[in-house]
Protein backbone atom coordinates (compact mmCIF):
# COMPACT_ATOMS: atom_id res chain seq x y z
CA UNK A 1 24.82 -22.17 21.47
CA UNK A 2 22.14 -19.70 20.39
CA UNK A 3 22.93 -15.54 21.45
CA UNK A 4 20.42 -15.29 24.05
CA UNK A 5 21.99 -18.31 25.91
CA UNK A 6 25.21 -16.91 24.96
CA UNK A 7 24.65 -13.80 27.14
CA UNK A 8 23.19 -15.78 30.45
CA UNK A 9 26.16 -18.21 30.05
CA UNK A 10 28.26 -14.54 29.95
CA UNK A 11 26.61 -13.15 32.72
CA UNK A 12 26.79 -16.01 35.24
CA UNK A 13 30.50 -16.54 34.04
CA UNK A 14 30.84 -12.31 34.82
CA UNK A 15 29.13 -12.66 38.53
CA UNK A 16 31.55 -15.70 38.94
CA UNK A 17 34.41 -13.49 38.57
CA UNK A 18 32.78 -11.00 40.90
CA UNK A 19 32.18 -7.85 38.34
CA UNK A 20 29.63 -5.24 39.92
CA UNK A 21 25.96 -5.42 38.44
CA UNK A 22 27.21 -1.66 36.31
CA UNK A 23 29.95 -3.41 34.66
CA UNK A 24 27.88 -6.50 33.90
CA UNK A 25 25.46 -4.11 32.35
CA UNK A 26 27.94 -2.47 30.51
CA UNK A 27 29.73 -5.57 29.28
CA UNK A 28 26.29 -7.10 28.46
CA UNK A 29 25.51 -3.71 26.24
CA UNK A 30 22.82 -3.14 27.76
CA UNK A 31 21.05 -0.11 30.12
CA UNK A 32 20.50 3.47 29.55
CA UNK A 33 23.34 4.84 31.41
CA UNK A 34 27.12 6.00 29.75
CA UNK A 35 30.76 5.47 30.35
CA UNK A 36 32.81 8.40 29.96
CA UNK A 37 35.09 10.61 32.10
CA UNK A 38 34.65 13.85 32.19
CA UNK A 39 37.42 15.42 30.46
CA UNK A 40 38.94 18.94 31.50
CA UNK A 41 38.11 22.31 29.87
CA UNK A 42 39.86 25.05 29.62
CA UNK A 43 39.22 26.22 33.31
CA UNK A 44 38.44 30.31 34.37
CA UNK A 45 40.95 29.92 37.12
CA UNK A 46 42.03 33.48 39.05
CA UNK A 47 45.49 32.89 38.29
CA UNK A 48 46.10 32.63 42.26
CA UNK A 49 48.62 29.74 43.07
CA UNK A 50 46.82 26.67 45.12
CA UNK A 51 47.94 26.00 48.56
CA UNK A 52 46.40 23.01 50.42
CA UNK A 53 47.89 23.61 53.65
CA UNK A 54 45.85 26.20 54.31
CA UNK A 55 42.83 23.86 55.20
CA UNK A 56 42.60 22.43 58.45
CA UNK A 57 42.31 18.23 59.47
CA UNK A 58 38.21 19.13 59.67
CA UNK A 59 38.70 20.81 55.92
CA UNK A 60 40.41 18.25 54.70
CA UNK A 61 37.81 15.61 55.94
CA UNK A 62 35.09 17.03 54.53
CA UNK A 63 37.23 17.31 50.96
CA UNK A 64 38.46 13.35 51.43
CA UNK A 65 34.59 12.99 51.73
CA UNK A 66 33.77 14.87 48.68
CA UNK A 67 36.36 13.33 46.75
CA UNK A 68 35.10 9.68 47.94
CA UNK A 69 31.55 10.61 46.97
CA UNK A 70 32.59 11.42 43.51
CA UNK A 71 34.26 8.17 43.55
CA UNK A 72 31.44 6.28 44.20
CA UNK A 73 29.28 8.88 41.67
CA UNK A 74 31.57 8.08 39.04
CA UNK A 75 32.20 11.41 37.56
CA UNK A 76 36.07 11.38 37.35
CA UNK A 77 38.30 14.27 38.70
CA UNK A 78 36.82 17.15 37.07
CA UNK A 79 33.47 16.40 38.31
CA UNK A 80 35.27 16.16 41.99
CA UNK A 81 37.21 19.49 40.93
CA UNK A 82 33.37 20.98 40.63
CA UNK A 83 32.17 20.05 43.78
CA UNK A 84 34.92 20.63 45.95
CA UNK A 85 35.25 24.71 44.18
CA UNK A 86 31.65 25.09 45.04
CA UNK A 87 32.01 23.50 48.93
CA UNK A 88 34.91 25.84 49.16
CA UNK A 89 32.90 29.02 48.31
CA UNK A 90 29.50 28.27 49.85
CA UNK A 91 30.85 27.09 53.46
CA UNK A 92 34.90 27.38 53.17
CA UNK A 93 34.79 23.23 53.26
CA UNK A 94 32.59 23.42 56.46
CA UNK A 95 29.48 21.67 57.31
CA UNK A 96 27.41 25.01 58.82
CA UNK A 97 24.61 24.57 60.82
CA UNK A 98 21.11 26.47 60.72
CA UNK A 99 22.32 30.25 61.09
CA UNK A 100 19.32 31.66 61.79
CA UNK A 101 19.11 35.57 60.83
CA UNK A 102 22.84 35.13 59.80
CA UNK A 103 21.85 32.55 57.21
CA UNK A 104 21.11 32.73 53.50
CA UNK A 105 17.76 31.47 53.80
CA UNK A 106 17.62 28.01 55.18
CA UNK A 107 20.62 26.79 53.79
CA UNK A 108 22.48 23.95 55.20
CA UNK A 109 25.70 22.39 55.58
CA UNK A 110 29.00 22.25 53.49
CA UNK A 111 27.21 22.81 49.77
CA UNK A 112 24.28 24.92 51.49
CA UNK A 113 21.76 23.53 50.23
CA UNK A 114 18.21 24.14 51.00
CA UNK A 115 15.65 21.95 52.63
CA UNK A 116 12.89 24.18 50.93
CA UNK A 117 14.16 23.83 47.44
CA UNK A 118 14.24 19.82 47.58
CA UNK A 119 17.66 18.89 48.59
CA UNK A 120 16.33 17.23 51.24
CA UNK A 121 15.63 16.99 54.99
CA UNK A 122 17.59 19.37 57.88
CA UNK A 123 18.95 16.10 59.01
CA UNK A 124 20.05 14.45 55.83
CA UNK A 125 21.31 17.77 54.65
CA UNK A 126 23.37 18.01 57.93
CA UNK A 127 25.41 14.77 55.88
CA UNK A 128 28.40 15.97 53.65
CA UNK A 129 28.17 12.91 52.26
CA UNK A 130 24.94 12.98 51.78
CA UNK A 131 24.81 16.74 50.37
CA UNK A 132 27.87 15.92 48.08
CA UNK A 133 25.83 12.74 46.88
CA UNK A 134 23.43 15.64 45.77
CA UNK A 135 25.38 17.68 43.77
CA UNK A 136 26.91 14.93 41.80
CA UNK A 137 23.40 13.45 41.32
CA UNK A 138 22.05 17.03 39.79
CA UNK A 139 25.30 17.71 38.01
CA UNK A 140 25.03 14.93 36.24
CA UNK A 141 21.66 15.87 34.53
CA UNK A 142 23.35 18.86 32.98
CA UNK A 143 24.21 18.30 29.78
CA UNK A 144 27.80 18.75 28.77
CA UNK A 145 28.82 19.57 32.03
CA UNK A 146 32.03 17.34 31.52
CA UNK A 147 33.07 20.08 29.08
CA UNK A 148 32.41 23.12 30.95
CA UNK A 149 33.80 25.80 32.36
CA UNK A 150 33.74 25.32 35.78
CA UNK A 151 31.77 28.13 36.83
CA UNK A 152 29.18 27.26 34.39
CA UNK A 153 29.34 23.58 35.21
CA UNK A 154 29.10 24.44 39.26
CA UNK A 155 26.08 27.28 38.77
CA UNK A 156 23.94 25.13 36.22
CA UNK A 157 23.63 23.18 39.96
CA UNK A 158 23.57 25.80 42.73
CA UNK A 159 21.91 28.37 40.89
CA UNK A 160 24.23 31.01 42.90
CA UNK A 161 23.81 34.99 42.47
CA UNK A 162 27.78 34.98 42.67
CA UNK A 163 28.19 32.90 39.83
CA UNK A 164 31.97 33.59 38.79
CA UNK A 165 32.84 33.35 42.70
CA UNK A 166 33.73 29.91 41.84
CA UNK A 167 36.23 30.48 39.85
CA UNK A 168 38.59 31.53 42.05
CA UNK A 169 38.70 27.84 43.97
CA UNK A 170 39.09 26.75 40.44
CA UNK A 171 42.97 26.04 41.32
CA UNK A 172 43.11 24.93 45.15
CA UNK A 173 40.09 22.48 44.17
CA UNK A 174 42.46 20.84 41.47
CA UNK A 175 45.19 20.21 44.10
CA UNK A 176 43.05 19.11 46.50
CA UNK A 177 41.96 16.45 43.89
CA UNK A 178 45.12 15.53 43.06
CA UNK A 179 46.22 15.58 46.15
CA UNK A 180 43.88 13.49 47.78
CA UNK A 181 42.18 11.34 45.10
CA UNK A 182 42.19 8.07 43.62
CA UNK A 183 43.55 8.81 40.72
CA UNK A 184 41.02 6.44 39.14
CA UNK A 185 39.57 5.47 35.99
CA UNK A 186 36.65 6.97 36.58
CA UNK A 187 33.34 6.33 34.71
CA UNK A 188 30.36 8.82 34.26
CA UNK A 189 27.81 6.53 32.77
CA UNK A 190 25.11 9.47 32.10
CA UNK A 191 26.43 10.76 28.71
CA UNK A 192 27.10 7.87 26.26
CA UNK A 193 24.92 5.06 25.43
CA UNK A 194 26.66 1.65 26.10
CA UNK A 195 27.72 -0.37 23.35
CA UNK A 196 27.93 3.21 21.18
CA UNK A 197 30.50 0.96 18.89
CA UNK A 198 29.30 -1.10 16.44
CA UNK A 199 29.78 -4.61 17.43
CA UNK A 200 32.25 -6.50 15.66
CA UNK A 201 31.14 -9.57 13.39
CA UNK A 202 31.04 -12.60 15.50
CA UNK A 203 30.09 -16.79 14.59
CA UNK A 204 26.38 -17.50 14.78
CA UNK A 205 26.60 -19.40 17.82
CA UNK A 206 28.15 -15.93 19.40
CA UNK A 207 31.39 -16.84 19.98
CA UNK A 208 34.76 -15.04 18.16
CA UNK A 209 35.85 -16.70 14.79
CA UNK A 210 39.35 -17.18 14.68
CA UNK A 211 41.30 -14.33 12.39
CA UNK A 212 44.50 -14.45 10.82
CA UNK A 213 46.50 -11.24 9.86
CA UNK A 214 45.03 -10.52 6.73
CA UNK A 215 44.64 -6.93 6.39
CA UNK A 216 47.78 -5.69 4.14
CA UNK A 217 49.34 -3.62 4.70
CA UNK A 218 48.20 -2.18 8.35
CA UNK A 219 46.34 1.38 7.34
CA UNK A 220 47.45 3.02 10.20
CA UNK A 221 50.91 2.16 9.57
CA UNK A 222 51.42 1.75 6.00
CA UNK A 223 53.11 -1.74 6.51
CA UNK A 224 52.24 -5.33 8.25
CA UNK A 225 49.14 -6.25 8.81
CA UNK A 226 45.57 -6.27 11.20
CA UNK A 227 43.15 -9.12 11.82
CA UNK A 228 39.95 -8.19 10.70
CA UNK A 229 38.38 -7.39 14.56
CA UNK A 230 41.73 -4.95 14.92
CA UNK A 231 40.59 -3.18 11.61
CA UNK A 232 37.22 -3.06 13.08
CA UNK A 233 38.32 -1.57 16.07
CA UNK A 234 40.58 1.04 13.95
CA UNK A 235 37.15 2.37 12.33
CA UNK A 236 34.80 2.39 15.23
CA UNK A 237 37.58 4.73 17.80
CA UNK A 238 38.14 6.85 14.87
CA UNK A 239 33.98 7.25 14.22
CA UNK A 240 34.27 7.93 18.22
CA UNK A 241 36.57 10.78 17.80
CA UNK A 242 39.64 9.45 19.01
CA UNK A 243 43.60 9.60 18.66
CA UNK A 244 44.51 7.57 15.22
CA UNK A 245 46.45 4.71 16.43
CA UNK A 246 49.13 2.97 15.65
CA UNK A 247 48.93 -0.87 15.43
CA UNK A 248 51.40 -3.34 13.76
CA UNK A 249 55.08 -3.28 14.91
CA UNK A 250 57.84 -5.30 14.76
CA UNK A 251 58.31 -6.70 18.03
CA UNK A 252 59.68 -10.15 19.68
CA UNK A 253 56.74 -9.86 21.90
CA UNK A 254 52.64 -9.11 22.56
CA UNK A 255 50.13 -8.21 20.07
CA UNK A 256 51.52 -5.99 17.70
CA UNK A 257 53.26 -8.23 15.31
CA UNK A 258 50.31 -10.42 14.99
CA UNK A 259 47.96 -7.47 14.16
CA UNK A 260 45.95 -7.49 17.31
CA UNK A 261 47.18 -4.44 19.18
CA UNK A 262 47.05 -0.26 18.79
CA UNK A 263 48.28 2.54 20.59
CA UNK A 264 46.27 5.89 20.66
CA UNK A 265 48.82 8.27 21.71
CA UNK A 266 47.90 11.39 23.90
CA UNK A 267 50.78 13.23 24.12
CA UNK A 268 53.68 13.36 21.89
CA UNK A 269 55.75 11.48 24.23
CA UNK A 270 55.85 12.92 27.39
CA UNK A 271 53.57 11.98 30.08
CA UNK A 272 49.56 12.67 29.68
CA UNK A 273 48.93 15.92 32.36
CA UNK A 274 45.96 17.61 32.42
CA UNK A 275 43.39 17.85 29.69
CA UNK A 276 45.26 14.78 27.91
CA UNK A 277 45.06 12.85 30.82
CA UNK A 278 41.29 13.15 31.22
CA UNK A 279 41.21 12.05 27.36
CA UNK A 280 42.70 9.30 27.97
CA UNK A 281 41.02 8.42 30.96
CA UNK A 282 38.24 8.55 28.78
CA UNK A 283 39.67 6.90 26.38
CA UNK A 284 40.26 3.80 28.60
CA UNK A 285 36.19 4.24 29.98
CA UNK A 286 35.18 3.94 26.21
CA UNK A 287 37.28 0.95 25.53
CA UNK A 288 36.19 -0.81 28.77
CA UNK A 289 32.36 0.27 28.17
CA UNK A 290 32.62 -1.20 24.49
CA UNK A 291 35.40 -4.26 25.19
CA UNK A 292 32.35 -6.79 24.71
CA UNK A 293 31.09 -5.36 20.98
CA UNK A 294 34.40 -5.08 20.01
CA UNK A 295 36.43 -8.44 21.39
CA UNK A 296 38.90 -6.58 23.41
CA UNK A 297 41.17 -8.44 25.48
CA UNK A 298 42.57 -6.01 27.32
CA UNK A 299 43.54 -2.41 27.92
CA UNK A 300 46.28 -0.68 29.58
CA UNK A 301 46.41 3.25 30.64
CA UNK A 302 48.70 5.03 33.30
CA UNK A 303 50.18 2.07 35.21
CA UNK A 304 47.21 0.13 35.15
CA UNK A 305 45.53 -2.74 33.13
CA UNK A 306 41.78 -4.14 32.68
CA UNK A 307 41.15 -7.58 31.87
CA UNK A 308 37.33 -8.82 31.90
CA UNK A 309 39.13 -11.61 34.49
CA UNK A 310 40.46 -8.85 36.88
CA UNK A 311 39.32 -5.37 35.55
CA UNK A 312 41.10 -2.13 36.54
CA UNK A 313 44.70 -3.79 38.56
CA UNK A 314 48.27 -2.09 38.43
CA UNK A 315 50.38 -2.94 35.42
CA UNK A 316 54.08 -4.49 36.25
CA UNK A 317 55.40 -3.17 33.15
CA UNK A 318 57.01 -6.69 32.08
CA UNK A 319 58.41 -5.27 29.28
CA UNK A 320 58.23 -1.94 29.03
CA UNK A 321 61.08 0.66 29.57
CA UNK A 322 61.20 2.99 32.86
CA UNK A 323 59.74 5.74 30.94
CA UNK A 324 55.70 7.30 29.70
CA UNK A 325 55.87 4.66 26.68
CA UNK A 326 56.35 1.44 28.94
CA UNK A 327 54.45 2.22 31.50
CA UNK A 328 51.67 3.57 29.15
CA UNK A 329 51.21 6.94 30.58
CA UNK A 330 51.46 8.82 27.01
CA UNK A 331 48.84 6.75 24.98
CA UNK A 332 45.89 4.26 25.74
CA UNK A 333 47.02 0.50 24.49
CA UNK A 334 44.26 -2.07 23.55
CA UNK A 335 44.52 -5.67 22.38
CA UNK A 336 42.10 -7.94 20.59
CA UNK A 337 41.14 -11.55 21.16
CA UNK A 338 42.42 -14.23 18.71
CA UNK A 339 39.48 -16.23 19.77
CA UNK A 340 37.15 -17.63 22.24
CA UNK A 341 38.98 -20.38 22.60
CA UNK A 342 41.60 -19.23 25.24
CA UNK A 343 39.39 -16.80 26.28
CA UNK A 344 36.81 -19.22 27.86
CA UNK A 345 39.46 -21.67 28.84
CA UNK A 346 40.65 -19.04 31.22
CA UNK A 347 37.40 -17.99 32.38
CA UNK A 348 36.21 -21.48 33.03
CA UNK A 349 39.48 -22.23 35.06
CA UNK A 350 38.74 -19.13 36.77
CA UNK A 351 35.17 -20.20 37.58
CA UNK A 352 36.19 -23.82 38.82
């Protein structure tokens, strides 16, 4: 089976299992876009403590909303941190009419935004959806933005003459977030290429030689061993910037004692908050984005797994203890294929 027939056969096998048209792109390599998550700076937060009762059911809505957008946007929780700071100063989470004399111009709505500047129509505008769909859309054509403070992140978009006003929403947005989000895996797919890893070496039909545990001793450990693709993997997270792992254990179960498994730790045990949360979040994005070029078989994160069968599902913890290291909520785990074989005997089962 040549490559090129290779990837339709992959693709019509991928829309069997119902994957979205992003992730087929993704899997496939192919597109301009980028799968991160936006990972949190250190934030200019006023020090003031949040408190999300003070918002009212209408508030809260229009937050949900915000929150649901991002979602949908794909730019994680510090993207939805962004937004919802910057509703919270320009309307106080309220979608405001045409003031007249009383307004700043013509702005509209919860973000006021202005029909004269672009944004869009009065009665589009008059949307929070459709205003939050905005702002994501223009914050994501700022570079770095996932690395900014937020006050620089949120004025690169509004272009405010208050511009450290934001800051002090900087907290109550964050608990609003965490209060009322997902808690996904998010995926920003404007910043990295897809496919940034270097693919690992595969048979000239396409498919994945079988490997044997060959690589001794295991360089991350010191002892064992690694297949080949696991070594591969080893060198392309570390030319990505990420935690060194830890691969071959001794276990009486999974993928670690036959070299096909590594843990990137992002904590030192406890469980990921905060900025080492969002790291591993995009951690997880990377792995997903690259799980094609590199022969991953799975990856599990924070109570969840992804499988190219199932993607993003909750993780049972079938052997894990009831603590951050079983249920993977201290480091990012990834395992490699053996082969194609079992690989496309499940898929195929799947498809039938």
């Amino acid at each position: 089976m040549t490559k090129a027939i290779l990837g339709i056969v992959t693709i019509v096998i991928l829309a069997c299992l119902g994957l979205p048209m992003l992730l087929l792109s993704a899997v496939m390599g192919g597109g301009s876009g980028a799968c991160t998550v936006a990972t949190t700076p250190s934030t200019d937060t006023s020090g003031q403590p949040a408190d999300t009762t003070k918002w009212d059911t209408n508030q809260i809505n229009i937050a949900v909303t915000i929150i649901e957008v991002g979602v949908t946007k794909g730019v994680g929780s510090w993207g939805q941190t962004i937004a919802l700071a910057v509703a919270m100063q320009e309307s106080g989470l309220r979608n405001l009419p045409y003031l007249g004399a009383d307004n700043d111009h013509d702005s509209i709505g919860v973000f006021q935004q202005r029909p004269s500047q672009g944004w869009g129509t009065p009665e589009q505008l008059a949307d929070p959806a459709y205003q939050a769909g905005k702002f994501y859309d223009k914050l994501k054509t700022i570079t770095g933005w996932q690395t900014m403070p937020l006050t620089e992140a949120a004025q690169a978009v509004q272009v405010s003459a208050y511009p450290d006003a934001y800051a002090k929403w900087t907290n109550d947005a964050i608990a609003l977030v965490d209060q009322y989000g997902a808690g996904e895996i998010g995926l920003d797919c404007s910043a990295m290429p897809f496919g940034s890893a270097e693919p690992a070496p595969r048979n000239p039909d396409g498919s994945w030689p079988e490997e044997t545990c060959s690589i001794i001793p295991d360089p991350t450990t010191g002892t064992g061993c690694l297949t080949p693709r696991t070594l591969h993997l080893v060198q392309q997270t570390t030319a990505a910037g990420w935690p060194k792992p830890s691969c071959y254990r001794v276990d009486d179960h999974g993928e670690h004692p036959k070299g096909r498994a590594c843990d990137f730790m992002m904590t030192s045990g406890g469980e990921a908050t905060g900025a080492q949360k969002a790291r591993g979040d995009a951690m997880a994005a990377w792995a997903v984005a690259n799980a094609d070029r590199l022969g991953i078989k799975y990856v599990i994160w924070f109570r969840m797994i992804w499988t190219p069968e199932q993607r993003w599902h909750a993780y049972d913890n079938p052997y894990g203890s009831d603590d951050p290291s079983g249920w993977h909520t201290n480091h990012v785990h990834i395992s490699m294929y053996y082969s194609d074989k079992i690989a496309y005997a499940l898929i195929c089962s799947i498809c039938r």
